[in-house]
Protein backbone atom coordinates (compact mmCIF):
# COMPACT_ATOMS: atom_id res chain seq x y z
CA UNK A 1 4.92 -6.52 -30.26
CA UNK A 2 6.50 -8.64 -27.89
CA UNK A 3 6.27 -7.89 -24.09
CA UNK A 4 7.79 -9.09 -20.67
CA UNK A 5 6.39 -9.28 -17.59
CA UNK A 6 7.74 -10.24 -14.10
CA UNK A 7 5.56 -10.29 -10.42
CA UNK A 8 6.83 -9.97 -7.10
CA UNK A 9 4.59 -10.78 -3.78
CA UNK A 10 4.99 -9.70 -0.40
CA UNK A 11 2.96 -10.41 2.59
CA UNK A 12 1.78 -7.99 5.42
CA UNK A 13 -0.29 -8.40 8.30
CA UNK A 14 -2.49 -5.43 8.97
CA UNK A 15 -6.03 -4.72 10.75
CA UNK A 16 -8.21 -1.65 9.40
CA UNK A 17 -12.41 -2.00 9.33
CA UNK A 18 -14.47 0.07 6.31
CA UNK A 19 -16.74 1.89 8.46
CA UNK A 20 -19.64 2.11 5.87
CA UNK A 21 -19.63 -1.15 5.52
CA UNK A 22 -23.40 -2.89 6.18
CA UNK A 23 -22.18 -6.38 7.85
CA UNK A 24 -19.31 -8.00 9.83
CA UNK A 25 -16.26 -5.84 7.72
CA UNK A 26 -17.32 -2.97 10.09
CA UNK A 27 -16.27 -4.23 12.82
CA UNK A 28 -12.10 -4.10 13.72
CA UNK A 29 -10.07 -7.10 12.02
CA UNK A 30 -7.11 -8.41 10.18
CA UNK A 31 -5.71 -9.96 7.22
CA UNK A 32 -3.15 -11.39 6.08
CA UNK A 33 -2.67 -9.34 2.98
CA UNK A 34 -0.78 -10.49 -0.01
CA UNK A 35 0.41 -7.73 -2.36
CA UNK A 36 1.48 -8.47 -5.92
CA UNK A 37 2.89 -6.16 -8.56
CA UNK A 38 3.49 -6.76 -11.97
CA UNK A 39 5.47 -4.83 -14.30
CA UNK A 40 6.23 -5.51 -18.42
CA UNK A 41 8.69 -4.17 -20.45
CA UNK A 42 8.98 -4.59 -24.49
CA UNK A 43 12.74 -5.01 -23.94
CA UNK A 44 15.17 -6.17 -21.24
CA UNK A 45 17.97 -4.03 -20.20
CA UNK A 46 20.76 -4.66 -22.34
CA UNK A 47 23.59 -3.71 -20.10
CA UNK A 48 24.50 -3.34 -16.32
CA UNK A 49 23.56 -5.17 -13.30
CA UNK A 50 19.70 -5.64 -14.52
CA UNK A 51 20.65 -7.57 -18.10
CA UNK A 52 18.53 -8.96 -19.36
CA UNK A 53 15.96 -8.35 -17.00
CA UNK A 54 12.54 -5.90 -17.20
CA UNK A 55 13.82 -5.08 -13.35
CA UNK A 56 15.59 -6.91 -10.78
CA UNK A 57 13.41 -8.99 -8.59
CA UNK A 58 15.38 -7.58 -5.47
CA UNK A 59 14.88 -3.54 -6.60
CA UNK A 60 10.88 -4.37 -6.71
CA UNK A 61 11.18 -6.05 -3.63
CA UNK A 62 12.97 -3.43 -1.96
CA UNK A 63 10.26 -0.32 -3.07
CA UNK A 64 7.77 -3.03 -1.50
CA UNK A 65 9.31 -3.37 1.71
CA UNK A 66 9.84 0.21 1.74
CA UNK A 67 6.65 1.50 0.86
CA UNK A 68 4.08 -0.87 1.45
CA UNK A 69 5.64 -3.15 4.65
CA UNK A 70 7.05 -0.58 6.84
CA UNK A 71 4.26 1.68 7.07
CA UNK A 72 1.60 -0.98 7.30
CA UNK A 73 2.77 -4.58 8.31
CA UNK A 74 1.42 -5.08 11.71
CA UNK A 75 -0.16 -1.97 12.35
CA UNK A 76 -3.46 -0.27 11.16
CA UNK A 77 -4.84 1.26 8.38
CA UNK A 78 -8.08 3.62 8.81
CA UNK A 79 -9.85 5.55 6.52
CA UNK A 80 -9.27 9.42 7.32
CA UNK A 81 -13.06 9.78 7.55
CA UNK A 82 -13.60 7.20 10.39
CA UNK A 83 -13.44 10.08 13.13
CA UNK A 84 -14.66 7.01 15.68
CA UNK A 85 -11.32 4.96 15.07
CA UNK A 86 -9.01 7.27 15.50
CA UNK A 87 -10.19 8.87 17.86
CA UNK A 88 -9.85 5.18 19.49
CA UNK A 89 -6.21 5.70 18.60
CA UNK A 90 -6.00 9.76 19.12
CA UNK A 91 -3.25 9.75 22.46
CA UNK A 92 -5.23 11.17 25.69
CA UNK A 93 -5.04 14.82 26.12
CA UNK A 94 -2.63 15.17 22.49
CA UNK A 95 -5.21 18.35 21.57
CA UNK A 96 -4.70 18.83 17.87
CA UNK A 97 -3.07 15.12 17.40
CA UNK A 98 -6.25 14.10 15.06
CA UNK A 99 -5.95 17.69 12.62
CA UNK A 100 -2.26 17.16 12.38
CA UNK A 101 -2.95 13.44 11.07
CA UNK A 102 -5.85 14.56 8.70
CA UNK A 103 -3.28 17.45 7.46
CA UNK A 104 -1.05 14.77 6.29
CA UNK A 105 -3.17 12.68 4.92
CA UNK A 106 -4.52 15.72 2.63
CA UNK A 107 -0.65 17.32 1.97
CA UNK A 108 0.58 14.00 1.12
CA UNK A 109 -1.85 11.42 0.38
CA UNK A 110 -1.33 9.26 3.32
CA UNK A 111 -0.15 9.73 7.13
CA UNK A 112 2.16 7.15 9.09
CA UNK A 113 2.52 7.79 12.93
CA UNK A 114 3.38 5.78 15.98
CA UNK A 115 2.20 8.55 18.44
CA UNK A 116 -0.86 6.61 19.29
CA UNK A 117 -2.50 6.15 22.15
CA UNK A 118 -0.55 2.65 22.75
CA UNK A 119 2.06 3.03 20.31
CA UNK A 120 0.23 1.13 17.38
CA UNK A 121 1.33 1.45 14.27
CA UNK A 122 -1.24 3.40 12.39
CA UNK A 123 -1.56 4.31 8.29
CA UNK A 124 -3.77 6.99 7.58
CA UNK A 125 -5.43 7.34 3.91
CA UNK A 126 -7.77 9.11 2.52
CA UNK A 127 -10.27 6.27 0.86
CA UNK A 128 -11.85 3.24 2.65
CA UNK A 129 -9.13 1.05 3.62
CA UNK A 130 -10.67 -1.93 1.60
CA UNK A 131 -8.58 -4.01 -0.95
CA UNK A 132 -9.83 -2.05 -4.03
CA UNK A 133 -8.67 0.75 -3.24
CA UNK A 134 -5.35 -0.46 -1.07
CA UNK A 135 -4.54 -1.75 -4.39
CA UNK A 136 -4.93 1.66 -6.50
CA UNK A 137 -3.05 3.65 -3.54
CA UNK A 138 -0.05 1.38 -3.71
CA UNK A 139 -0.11 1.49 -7.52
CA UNK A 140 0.32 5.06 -7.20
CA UNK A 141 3.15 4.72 -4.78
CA UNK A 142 5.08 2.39 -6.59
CA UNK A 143 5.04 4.12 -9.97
CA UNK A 144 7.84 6.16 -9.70
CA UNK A 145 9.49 4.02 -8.02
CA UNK A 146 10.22 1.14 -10.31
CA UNK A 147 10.48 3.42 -13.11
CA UNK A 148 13.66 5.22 -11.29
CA UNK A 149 14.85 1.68 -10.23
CA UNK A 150 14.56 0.24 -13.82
CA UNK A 151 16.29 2.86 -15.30
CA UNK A 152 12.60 3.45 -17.38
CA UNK A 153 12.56 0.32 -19.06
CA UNK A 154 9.65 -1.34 -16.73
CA UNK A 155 6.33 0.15 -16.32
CA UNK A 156 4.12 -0.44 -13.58
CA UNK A 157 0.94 -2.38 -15.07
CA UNK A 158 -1.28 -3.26 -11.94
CA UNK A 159 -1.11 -4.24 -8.39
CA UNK A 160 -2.97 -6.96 -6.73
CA UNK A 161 -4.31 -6.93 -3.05
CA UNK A 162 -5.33 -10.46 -1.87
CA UNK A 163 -7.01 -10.10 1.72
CA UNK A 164 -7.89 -13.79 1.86
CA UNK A 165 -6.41 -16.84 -0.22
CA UNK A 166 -9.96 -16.54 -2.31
CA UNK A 167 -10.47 -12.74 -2.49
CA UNK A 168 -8.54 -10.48 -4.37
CA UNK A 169 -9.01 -6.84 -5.79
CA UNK A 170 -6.40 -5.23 -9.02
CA UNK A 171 -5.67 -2.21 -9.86
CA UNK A 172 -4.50 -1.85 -13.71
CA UNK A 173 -4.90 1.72 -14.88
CA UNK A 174 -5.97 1.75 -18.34
């Protein structure tokens, strides 16, 4: 059978640290993060404003920008376990500001807030915040998604996390 498949980057800046980590990674830093989904179909549309596409470049683009840029380019993602960093982030005197944060993270799989102590953007999530798993998250995100947006004919097949130009991590569920 014959299949179709179409990619779409985006870039984000974005610091985080994976506090178990045994070297330099547990220390605060950055990337530059490129984030690449793919998505195949066995047929294109064959009608409407995505003919003869598997989905519009623009629609996956979009969901990106929606769900993966705005809650995490230039901000900071932390694992919900790393009491230590967000409690670096937890405003001064906001009693119950860490609880409400873990809360959200546990109702809804992730928590975005800007109510930090210097207004930093900062992503909650329940995992490690390193690329392995950034990848698998924002597969899960973008499922739904790009199924809705191409009208069911593309399916989701993996997303790729790129923290430097020679290290990258994929998630493609089996």
């Amino acid at each position: 059978m014959s299949t179709f498949r179409v990619r779409r980057r985006i870039e984000i800046d974005a610091g985080h640290r994976i506090m178990t980590h045994g070297s330099k990674c547990r220390n605060l830093h950055g990337h530059r993060y490129v984030v690449e989904v793919e998505c195949e179909a066995s047929r294109l549309h064959p009608s409407g404003e995505q003919t003869d596409m598997v989905v519009d470049f623009g629609f996956l683009k979009d969901e990106m920008m929606r769900l993966i840029d705005a809650p995490c380019d230039h901000g900071f993602i932390a694992s919900a376990a790393d009491g230590e960093l967000l409690a670096l982030f937890a405003p001064q005197g906001a009693a119950g500001w860490t609880e409400s944060i873990l809360a959200e993270v546990k109702a809804k799989g992730a928590a975005l807030t800007t109510s930090t102590r210097m207004g930093t953007k900062l992503y909650v999530v329940p995992f490690q915040p390193t690329a392995e798993c950034l990848a698998k998250h924002w597969f899960e995100v973008l499922v739904a998604p790009v199924r809705t947006r191409s009208d069911s004919t593309a399916r989701l097949v993996a997303v790729r996390v790129w923290e430097t130009p020679n290290c990258m991590a994929e998630y493609a569920p089996a």
